[in-house]
C-alpha atoms as a PDB file:
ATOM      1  CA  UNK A   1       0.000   0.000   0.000  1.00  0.00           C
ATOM      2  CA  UNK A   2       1.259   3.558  -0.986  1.00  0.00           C
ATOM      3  CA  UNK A   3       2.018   6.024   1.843  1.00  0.00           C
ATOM      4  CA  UNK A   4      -0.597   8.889   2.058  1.00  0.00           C
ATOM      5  CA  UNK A   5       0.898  13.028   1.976  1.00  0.00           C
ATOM      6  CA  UNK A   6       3.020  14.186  -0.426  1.00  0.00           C
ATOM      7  CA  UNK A   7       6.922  13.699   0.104  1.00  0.00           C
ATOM      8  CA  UNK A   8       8.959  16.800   0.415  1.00  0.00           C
ATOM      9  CA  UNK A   9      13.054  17.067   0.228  1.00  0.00           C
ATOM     10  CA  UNK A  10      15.329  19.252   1.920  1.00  0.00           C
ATOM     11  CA  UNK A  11      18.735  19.273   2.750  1.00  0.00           C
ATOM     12  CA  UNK A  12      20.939  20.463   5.924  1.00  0.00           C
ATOM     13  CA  UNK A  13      23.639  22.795   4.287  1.00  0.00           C
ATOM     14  CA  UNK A  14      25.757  22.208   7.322  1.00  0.00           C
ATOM     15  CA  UNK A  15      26.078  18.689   6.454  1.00  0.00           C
ATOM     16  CA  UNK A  16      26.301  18.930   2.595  1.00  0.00           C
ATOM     17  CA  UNK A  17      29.627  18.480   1.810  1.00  0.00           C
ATOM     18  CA  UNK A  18      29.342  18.564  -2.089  1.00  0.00           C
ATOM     19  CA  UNK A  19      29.035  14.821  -3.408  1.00  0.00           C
ATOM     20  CA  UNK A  20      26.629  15.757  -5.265  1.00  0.00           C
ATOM     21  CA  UNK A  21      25.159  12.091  -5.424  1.00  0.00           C
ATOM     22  CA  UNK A  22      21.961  13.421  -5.120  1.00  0.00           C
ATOM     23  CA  UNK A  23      22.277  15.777  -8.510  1.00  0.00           C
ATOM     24  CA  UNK A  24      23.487  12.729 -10.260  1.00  0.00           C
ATOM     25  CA  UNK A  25      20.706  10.518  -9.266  1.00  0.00           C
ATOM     26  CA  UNK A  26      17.869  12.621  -9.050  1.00  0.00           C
ATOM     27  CA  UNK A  27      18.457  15.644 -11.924  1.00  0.00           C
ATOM     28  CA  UNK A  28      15.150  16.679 -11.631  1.00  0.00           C
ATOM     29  CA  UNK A  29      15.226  17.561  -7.996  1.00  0.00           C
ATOM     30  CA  UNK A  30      18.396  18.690  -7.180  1.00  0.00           C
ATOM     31  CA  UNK A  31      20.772  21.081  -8.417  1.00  0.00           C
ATOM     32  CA  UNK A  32      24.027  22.547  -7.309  1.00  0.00           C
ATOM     33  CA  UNK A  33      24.929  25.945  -6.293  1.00  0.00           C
ATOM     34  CA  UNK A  34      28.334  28.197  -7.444  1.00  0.00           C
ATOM     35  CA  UNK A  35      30.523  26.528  -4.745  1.00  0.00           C
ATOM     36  CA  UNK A  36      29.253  22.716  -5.950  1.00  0.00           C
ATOM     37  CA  UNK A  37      26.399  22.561  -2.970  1.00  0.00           C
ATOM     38  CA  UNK A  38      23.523  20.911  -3.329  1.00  0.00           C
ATOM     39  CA  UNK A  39      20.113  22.473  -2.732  1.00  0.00           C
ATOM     40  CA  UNK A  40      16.384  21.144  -3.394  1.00  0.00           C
ATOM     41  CA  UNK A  41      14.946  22.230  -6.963  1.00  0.00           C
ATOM     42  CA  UNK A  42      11.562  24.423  -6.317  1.00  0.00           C
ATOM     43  CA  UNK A  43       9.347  23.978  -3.340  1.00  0.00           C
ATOM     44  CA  UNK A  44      10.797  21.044  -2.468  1.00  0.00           C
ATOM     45  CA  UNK A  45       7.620  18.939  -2.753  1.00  0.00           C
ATOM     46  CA  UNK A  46       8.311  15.604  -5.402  1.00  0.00           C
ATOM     47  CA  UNK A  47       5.737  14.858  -7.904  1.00  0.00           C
ATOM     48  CA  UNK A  48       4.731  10.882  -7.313  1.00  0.00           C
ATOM     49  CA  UNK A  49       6.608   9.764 -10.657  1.00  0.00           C
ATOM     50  CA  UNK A  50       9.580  10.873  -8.939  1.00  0.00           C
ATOM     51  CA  UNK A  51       9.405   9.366  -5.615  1.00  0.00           C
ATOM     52  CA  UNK A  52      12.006   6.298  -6.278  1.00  0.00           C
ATOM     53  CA  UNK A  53      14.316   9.102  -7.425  1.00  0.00           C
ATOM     54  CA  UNK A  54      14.289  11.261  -3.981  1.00  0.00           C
ATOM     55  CA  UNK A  55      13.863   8.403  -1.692  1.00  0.00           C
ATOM     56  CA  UNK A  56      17.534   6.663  -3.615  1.00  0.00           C
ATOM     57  CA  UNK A  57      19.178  10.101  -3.369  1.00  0.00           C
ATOM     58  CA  UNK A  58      18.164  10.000   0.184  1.00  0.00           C
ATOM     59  CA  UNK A  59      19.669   6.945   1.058  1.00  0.00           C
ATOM     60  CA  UNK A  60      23.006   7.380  -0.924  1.00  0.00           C
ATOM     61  CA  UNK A  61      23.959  11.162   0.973  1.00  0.00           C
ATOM     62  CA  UNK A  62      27.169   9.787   2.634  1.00  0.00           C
ATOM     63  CA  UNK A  63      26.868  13.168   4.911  1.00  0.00           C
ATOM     64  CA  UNK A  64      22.987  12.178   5.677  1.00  0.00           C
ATOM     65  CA  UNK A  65      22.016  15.956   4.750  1.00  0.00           C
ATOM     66  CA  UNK A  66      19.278  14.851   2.233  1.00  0.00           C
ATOM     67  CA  UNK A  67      16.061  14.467   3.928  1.00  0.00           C
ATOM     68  CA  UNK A  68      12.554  13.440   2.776  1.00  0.00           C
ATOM     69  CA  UNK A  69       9.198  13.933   5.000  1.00  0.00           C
ATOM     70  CA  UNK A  70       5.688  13.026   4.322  1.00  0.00           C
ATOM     71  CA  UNK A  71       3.327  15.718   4.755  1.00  0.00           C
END
């Protein structure tokens, strides 16, 4: 069964230490800054078709700044 609320992403900039892992996997929701940071695309809030996408670059931030809450 599919979790209710839509997911949103955001990211701790103290923690972000530029992998970029997160850009790589999930183009569509993440983009990096001047200095190679990554920050979330928008408002933050991921369209369903994109879920997988988020969720993976979640779990692939070795610095655990990438975060992804139901609302």
């Amino acid at each position: 069964m599919a979790e209710k609320g839509t997911l949103r992403l955001s990211i701790d900039s103290a923690k972000c230490q530029g992998h970029n892992r997160c850009c790589a996997l999930a183009p569509e929701l993440f983009d990096a800054d001047e200095l190679g940071f990554a920050h979330v695309k928008g408002s933050g809030l991921v369209p369903a078709n994109l879920e997988e996408k988020a969720l993976l670059a979640v779990r692939n931030c070795p610095e655990y700044a990438v975060r992804a809450e139901r609302e």
